[in-house]
N, C-alpha and C. Protein backbone atom coordinates (compact mmCIF):
# COMPACT_ATOMS: atom_id res chain seq x y z
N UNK A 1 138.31 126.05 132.73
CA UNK A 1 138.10 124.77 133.38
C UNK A 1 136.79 124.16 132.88
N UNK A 2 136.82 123.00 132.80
CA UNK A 2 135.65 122.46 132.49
C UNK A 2 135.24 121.41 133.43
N UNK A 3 133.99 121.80 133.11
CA UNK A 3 133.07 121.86 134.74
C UNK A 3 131.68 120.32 134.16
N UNK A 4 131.46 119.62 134.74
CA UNK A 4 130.52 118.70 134.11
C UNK A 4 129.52 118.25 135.37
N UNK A 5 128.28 117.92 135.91
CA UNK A 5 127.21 117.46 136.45
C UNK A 5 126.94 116.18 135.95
N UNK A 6 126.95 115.22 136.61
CA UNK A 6 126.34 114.14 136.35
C UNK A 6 125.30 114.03 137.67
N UNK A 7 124.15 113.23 136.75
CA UNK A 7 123.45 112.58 137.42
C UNK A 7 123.06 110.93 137.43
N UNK A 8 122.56 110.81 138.39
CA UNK A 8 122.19 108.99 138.51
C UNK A 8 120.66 109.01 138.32
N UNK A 9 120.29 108.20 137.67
CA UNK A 9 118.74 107.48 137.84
C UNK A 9 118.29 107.41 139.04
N UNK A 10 119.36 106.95 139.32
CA UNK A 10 119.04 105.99 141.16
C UNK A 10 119.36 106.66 142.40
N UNK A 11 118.24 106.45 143.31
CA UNK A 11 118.69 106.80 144.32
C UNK A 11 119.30 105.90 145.77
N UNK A 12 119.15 104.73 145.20
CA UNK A 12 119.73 103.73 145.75
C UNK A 12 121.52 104.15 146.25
N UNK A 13 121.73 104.15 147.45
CA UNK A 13 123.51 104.03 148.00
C UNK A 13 124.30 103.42 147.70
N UNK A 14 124.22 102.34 147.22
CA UNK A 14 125.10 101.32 146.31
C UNK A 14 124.79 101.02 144.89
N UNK A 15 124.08 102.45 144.20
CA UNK A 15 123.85 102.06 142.99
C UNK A 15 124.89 101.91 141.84
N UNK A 16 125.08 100.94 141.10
CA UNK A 16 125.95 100.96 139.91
C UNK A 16 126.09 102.07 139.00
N UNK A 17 125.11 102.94 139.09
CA UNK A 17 125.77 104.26 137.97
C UNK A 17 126.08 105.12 139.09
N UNK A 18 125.55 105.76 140.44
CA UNK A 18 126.63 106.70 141.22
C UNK A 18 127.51 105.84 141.65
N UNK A 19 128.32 104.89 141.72
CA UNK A 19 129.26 104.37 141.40
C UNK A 19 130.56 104.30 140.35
N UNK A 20 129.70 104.64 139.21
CA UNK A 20 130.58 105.00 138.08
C UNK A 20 130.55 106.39 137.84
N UNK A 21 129.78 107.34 138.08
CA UNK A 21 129.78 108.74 138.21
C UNK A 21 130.72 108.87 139.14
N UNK A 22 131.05 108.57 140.60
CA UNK A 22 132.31 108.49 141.29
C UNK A 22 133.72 108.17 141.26
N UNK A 23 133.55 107.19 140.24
CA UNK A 23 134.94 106.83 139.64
C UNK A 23 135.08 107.36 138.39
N UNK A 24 134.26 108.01 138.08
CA UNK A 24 134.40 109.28 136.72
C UNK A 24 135.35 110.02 137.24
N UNK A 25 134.70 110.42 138.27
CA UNK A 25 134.79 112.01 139.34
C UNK A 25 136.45 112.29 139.63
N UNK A 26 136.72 110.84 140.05
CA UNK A 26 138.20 110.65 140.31
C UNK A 26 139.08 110.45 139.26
N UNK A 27 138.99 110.21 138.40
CA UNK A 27 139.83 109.86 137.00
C UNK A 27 139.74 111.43 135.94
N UNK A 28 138.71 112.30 135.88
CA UNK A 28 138.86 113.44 135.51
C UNK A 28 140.33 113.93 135.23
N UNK A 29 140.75 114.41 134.16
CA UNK A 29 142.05 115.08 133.73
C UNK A 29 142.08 116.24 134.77
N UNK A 30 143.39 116.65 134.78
CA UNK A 30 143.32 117.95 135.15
C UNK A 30 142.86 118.93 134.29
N UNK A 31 142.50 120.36 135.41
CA UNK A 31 141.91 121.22 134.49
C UNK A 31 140.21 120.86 133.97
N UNK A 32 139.38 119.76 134.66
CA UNK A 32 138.26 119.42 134.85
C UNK A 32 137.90 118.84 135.50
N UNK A 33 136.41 118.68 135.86
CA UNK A 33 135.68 118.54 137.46
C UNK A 33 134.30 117.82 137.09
N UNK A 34 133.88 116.94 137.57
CA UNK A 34 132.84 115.92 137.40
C UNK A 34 132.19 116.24 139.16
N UNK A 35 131.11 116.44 139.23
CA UNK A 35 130.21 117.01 140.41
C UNK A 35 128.99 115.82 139.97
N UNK A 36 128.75 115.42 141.18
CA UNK A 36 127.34 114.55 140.94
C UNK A 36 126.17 115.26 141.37
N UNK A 37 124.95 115.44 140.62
CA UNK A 37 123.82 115.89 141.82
C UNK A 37 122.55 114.83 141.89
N UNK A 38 121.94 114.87 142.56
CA UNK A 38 120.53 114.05 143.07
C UNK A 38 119.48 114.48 142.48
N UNK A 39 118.89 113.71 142.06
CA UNK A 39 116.96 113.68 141.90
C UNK A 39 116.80 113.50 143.11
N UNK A 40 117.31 113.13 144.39
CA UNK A 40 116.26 112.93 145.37
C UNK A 40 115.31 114.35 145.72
N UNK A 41 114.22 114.23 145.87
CA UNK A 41 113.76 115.26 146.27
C UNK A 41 112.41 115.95 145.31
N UNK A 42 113.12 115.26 143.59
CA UNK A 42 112.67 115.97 142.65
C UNK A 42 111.56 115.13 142.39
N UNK A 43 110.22 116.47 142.34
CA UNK A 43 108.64 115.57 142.27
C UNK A 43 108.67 114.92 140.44
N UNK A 44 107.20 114.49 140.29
CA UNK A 44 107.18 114.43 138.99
C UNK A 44 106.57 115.86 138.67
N UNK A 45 106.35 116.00 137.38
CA UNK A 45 106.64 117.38 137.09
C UNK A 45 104.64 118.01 136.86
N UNK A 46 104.81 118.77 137.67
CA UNK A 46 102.96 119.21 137.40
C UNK A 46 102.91 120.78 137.18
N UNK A 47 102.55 120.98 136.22
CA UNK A 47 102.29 122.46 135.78
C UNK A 47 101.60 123.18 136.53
N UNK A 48 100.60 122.63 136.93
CA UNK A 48 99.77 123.16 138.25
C UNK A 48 100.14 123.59 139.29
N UNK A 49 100.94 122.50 139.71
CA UNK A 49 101.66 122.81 140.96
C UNK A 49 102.63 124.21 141.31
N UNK A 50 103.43 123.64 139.99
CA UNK A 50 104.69 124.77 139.27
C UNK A 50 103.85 125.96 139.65
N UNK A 51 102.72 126.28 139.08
CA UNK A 51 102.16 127.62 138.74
C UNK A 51 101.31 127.85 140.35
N UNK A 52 100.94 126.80 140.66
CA UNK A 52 100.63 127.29 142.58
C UNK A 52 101.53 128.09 143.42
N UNK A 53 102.82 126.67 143.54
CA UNK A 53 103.93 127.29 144.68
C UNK A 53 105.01 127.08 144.08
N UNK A 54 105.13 127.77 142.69
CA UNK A 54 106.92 127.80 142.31
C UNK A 54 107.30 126.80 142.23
N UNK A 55 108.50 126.51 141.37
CA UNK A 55 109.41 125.27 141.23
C UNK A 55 109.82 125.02 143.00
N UNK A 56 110.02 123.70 142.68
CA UNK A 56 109.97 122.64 144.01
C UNK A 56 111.76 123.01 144.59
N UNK A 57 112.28 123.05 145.61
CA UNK A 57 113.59 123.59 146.09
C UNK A 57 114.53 122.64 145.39
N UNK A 58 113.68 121.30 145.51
CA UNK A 58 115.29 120.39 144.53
C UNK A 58 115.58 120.60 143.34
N UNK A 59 114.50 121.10 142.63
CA UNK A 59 114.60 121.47 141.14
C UNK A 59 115.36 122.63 141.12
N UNK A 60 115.31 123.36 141.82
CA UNK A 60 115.93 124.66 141.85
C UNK A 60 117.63 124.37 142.11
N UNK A 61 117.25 123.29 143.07
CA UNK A 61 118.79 123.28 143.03
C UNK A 61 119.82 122.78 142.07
N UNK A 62 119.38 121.92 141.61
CA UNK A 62 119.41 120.70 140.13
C UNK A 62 119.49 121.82 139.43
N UNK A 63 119.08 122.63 138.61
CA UNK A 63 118.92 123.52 137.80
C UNK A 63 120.20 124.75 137.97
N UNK A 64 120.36 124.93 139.04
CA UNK A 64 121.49 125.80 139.55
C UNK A 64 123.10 124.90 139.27
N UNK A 65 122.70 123.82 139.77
CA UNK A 65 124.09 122.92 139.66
C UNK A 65 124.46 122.75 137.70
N UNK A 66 123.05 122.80 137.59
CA UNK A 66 123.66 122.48 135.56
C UNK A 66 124.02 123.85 135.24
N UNK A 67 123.23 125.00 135.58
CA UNK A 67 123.93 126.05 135.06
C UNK A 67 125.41 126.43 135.05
């Protein structure tokens, strides 16, 4: 099966690309799967931080969903 993640720029609810990531989602062939995930959550990226308190939980999750 083939498995695909999309993401949006936006975190806007009526945004025009999770909009079209949704009507991706639904038009998918069989035998494949279009999953959307969120940046919401996700900081900008600080090495510092990283190396204080670990990657941030949204990143983790984002990261889990592409794997």
């Amino acid at each position: 099966m083939v498995s695909i993640v999309g993401v949006s720029g936006s975190l806007r609810r009526h945004s025009f690309n999770g909009g079209l990531l949704r009507a991706a989602a639904k038009a998918m062939p069989a035998g494949s799967a279009l999953t959307t995930a969120s940046i919401a959550g996700v900081p900008l990226y600080n090495a510092d931080d990283e190396a204080a308190q670990g990657i941030p939980a949204a990143v983790a999750a984002l990261k889990e969903a592409i794997a």
